[in-house]
N, C-alpha and C. Protein backbone atom coordinates (compact mmCIF):
# COMPACT_ATOMS: atom_id res chain seq x y z
N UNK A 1 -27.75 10.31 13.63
CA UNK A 1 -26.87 9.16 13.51
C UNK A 1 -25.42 9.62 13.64
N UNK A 2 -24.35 8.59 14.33
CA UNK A 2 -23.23 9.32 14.56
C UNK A 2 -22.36 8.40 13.39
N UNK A 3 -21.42 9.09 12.99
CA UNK A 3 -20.21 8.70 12.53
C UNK A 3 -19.13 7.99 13.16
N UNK A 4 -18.70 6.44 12.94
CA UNK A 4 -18.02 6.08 13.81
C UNK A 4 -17.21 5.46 12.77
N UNK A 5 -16.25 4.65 13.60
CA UNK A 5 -15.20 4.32 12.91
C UNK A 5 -14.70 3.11 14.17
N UNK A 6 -14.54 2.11 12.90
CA UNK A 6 -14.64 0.60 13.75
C UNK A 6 -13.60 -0.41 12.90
N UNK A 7 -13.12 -1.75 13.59
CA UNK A 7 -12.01 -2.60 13.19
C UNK A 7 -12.02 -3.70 12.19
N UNK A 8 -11.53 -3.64 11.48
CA UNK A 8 -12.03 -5.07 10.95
C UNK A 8 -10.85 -6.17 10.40
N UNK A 9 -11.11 -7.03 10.40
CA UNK A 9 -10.12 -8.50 10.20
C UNK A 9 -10.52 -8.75 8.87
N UNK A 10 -9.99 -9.10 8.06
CA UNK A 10 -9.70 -10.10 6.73
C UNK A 10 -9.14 -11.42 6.99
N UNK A 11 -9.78 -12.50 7.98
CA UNK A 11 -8.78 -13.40 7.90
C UNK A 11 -7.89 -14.08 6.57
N UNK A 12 -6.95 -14.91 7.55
CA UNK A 12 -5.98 -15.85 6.55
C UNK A 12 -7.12 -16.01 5.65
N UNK A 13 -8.00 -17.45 5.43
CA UNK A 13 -8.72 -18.22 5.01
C UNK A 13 -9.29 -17.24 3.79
N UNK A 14 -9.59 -16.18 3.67
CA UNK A 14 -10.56 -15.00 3.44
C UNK A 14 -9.59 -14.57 2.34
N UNK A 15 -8.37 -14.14 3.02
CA UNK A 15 -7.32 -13.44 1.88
C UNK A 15 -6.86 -14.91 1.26
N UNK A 16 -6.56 -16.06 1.53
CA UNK A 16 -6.07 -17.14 0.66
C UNK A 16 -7.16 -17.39 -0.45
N UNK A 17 -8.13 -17.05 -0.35
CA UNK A 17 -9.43 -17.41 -1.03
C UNK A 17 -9.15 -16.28 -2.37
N UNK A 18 -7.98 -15.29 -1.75
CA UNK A 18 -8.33 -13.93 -2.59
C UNK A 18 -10.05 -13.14 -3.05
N UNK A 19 -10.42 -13.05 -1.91
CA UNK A 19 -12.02 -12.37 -1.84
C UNK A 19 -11.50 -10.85 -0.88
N UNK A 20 -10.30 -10.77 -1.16
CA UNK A 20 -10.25 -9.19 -0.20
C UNK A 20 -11.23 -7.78 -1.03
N UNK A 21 -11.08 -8.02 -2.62
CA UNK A 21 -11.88 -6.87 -3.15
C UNK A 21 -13.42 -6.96 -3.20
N UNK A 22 -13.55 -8.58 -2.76
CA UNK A 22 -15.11 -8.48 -3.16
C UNK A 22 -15.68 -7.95 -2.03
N UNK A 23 -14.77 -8.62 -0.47
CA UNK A 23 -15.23 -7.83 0.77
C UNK A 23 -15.34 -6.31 1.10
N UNK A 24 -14.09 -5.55 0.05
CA UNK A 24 -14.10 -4.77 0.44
C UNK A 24 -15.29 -3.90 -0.38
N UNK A 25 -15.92 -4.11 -1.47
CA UNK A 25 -16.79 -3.72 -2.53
C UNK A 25 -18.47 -4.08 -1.37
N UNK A 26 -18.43 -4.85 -0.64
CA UNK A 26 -19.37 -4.69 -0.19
C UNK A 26 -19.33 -4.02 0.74
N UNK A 27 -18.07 -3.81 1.99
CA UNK A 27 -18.35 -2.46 2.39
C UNK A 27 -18.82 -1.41 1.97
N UNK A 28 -18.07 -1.06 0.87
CA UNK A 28 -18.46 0.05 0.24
C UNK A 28 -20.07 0.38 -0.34
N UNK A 29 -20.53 -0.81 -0.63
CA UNK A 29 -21.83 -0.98 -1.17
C UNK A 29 -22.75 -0.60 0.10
N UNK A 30 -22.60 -0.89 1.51
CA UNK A 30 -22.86 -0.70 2.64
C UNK A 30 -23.11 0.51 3.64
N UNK A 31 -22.14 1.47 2.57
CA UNK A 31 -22.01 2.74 3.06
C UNK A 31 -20.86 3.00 3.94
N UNK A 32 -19.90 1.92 4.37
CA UNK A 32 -18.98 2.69 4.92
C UNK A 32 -17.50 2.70 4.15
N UNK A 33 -17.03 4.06 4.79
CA UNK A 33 -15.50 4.24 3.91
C UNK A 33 -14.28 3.60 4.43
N UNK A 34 -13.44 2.81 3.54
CA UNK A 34 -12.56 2.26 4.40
C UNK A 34 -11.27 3.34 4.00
N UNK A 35 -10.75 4.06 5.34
CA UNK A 35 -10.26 5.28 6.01
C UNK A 35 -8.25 4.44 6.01
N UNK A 36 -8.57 3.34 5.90
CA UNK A 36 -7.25 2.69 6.31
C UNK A 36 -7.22 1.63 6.27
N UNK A 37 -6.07 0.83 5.45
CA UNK A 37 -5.88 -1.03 5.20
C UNK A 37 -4.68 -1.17 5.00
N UNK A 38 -4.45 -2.28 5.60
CA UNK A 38 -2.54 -2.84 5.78
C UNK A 38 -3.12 -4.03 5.71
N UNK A 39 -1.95 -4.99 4.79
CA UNK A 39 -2.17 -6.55 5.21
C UNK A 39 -0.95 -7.07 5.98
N UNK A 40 -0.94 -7.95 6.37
CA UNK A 40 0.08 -7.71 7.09
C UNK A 40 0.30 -9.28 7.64
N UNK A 41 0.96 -10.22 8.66
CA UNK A 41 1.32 -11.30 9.00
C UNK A 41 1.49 -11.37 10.34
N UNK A 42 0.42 -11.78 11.07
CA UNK A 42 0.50 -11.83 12.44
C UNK A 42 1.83 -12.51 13.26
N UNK A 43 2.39 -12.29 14.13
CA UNK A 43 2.98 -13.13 14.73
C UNK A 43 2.60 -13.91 15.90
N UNK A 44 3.22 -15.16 16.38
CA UNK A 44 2.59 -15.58 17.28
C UNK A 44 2.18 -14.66 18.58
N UNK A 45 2.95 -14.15 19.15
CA UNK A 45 3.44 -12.95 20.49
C UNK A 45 2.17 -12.08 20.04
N UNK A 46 1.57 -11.60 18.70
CA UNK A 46 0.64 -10.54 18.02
C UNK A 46 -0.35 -10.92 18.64
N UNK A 47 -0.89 -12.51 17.83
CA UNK A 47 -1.68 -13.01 18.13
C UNK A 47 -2.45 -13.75 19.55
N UNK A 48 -1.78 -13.74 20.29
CA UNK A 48 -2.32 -14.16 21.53
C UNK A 48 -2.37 -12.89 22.09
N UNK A 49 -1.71 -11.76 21.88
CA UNK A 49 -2.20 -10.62 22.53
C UNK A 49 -3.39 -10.03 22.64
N UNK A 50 -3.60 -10.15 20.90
CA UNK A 50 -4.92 -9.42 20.81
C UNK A 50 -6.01 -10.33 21.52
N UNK A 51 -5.79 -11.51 21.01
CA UNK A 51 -6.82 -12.69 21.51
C UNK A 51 -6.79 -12.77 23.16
N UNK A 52 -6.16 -12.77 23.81
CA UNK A 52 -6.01 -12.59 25.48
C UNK A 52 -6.52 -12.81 26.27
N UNK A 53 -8.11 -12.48 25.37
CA UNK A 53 -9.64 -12.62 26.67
C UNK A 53 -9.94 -13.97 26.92
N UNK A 54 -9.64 -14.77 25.22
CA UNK A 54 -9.53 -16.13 25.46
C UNK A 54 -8.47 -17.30 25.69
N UNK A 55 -7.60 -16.76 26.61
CA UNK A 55 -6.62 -17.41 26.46
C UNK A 55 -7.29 -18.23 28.05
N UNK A 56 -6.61 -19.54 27.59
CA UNK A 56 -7.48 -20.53 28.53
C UNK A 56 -9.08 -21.36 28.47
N UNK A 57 -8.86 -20.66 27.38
CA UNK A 57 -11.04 -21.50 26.24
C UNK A 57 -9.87 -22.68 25.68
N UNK A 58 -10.72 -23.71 25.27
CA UNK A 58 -10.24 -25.04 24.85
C UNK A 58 -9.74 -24.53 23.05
N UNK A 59 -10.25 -23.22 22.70
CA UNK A 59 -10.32 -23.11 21.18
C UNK A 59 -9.18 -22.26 20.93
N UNK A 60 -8.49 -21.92 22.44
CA UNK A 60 -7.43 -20.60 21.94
C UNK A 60 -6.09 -20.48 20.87
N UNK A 61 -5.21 -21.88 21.57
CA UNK A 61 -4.58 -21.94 20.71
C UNK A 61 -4.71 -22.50 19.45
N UNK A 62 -6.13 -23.16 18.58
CA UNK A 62 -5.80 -23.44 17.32
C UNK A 62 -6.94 -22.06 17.05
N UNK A 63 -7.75 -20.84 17.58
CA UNK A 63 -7.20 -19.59 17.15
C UNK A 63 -5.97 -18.98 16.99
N UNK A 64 -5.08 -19.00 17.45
CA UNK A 64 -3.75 -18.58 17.29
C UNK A 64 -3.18 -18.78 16.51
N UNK A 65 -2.75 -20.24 16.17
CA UNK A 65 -2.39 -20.87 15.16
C UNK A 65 -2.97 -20.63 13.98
N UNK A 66 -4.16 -20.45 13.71
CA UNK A 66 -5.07 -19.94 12.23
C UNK A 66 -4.75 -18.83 11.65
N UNK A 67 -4.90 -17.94 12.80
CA UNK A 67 -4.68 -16.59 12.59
C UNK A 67 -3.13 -16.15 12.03
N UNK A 68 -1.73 -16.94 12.76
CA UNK A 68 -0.86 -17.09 12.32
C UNK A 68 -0.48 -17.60 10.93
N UNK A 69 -1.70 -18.14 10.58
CA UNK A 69 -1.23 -19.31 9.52
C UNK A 69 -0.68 -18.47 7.76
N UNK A 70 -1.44 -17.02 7.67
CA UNK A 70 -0.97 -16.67 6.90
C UNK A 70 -1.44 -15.24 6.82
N UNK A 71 -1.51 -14.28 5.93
CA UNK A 71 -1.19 -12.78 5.87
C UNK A 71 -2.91 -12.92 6.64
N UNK A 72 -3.22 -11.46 7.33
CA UNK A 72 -4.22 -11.09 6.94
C UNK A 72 -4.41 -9.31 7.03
N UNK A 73 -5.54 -8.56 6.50
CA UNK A 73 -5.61 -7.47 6.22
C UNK A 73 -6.59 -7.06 7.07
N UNK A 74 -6.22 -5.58 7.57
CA UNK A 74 -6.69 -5.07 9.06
C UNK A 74 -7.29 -3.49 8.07
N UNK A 75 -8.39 -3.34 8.79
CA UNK A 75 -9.07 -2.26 7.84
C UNK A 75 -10.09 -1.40 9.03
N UNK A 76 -9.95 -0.16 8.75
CA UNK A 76 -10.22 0.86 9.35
C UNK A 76 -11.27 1.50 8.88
N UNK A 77 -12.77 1.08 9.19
CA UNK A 77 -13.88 1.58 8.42
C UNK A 77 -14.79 2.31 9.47
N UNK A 78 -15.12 3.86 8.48
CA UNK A 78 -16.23 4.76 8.86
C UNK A 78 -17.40 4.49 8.09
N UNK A 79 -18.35 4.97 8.91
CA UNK A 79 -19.72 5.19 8.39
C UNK A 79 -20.35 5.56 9.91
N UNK A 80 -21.84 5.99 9.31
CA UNK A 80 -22.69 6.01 10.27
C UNK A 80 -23.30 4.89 11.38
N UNK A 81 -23.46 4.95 12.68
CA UNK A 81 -23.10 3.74 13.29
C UNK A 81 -22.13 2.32 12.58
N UNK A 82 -21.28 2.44 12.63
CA UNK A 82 -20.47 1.26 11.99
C UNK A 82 -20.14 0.20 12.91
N UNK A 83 -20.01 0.90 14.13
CA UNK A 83 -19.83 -0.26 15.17
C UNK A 83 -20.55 -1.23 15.64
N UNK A 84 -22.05 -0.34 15.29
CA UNK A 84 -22.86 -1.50 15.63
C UNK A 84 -23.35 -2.40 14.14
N UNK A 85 -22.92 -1.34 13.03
CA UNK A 85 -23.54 -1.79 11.58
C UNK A 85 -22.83 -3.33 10.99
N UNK A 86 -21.47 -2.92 11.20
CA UNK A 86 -19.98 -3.77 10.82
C UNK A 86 -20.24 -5.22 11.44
N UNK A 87 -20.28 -6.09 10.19
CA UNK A 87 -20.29 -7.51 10.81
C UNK A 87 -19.24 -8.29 12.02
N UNK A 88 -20.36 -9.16 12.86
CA UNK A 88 -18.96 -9.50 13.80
C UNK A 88 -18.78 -10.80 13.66
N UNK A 89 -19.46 -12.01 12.80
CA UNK A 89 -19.03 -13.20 12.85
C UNK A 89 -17.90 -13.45 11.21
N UNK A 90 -16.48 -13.45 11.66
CA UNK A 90 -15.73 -13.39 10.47
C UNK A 90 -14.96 -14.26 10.99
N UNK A 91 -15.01 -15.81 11.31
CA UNK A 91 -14.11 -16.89 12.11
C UNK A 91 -14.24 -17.92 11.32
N UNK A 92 -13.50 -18.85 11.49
CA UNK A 92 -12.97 -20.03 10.92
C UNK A 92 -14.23 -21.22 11.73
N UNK A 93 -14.84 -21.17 12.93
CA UNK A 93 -15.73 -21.60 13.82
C UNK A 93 -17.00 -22.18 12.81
N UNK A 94 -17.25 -21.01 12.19
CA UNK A 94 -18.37 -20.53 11.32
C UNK A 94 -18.28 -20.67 10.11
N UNK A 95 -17.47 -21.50 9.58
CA UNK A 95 -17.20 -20.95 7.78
C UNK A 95 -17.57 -22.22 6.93
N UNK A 96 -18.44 -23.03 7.74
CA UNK A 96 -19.25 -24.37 7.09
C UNK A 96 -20.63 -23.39 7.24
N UNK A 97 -20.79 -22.22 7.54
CA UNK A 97 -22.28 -21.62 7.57
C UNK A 97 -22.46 -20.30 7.19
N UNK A 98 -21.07 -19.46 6.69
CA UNK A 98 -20.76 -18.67 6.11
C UNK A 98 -22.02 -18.36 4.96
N UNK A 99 -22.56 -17.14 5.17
CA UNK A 99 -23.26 -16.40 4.15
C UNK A 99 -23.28 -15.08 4.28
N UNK A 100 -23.67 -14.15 3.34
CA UNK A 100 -23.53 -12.84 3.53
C UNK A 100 -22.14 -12.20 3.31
N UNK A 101 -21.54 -11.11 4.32
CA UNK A 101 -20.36 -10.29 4.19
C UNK A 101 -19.40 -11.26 3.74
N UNK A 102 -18.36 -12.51 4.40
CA UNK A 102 -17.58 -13.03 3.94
C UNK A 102 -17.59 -13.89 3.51
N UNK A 103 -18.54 -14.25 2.70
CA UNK A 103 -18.89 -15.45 1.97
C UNK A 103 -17.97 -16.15 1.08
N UNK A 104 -17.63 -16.60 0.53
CA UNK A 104 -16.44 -17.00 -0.54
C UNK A 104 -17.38 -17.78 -1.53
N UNK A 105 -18.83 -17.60 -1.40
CA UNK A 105 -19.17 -18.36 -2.35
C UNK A 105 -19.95 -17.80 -3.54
C-alpha cells in the first residue's frame, strides 16, 4: 500500500455549522494524518480559478458564490491510499442527503 497525500475542503456551510473538529476526528479515526490546515476566505478571482473546469455548467456561479460566502479550511491529509480512500462528495448539491464524513447531524 502506498502512502499518499491528498486535498481536502471544509466548506463554508461545514465550518458555519462549526463541525471542523468532529471532521477532523474522523479523519483521524480513519487513519489518515492531517500533515497541514489553514482556514482561510476564498476570494472571488480564488474561486473560479480553482473551479475552472466548470465554468460554463448552469451551477458555476452559485458554486462560486457559496464557496465565497464564508471562511473555509483547506487540509492536507496522508495515509495509505488516501486519494482514493478520502471522501469526494463534500458540496452544498448534496447536503439534503448528507451522511457519513460531513454529516452535521
Amino acid at each position: 500500500m502506498a502512502i499518499e497525500r491528498t486535498f481536502s475542503i471544509i466548506k463554508p456551510n461545514a465550518v458555519a455549522k462549526n463541525v471542523i473538529g468532529n471532521i477532523f476526528a474522523r479523519f483521524e479515526a480513519a487513519g489518515f494524518k492531517i500533515v497541514g490546515t489553514k482556514m482561510l476566505h476564498l476570494t472571488v478571482e480564488q474561486a473560479r480559478g480553482f473551479y475552472a473546469e466548470h465554468d460554463g455548467k448552469p451551477f458555476f456561479d452559485g458554486l462560486v458564490e457559496f464557496m465565497t460566502s464564508g471562511p473555509i479550511v483547506v487540509s492536507v491529509l496522508e495515509g495509505e491510499n488516501a486519494v482514493q480512500r478520502h471522501p469526494r462528495s463534500a458540496g452544498r448539491d448534496q447536503s439534503g442527503k448528507r451522511t457519513g464524513w460531513y454529516s452535521a447531524r
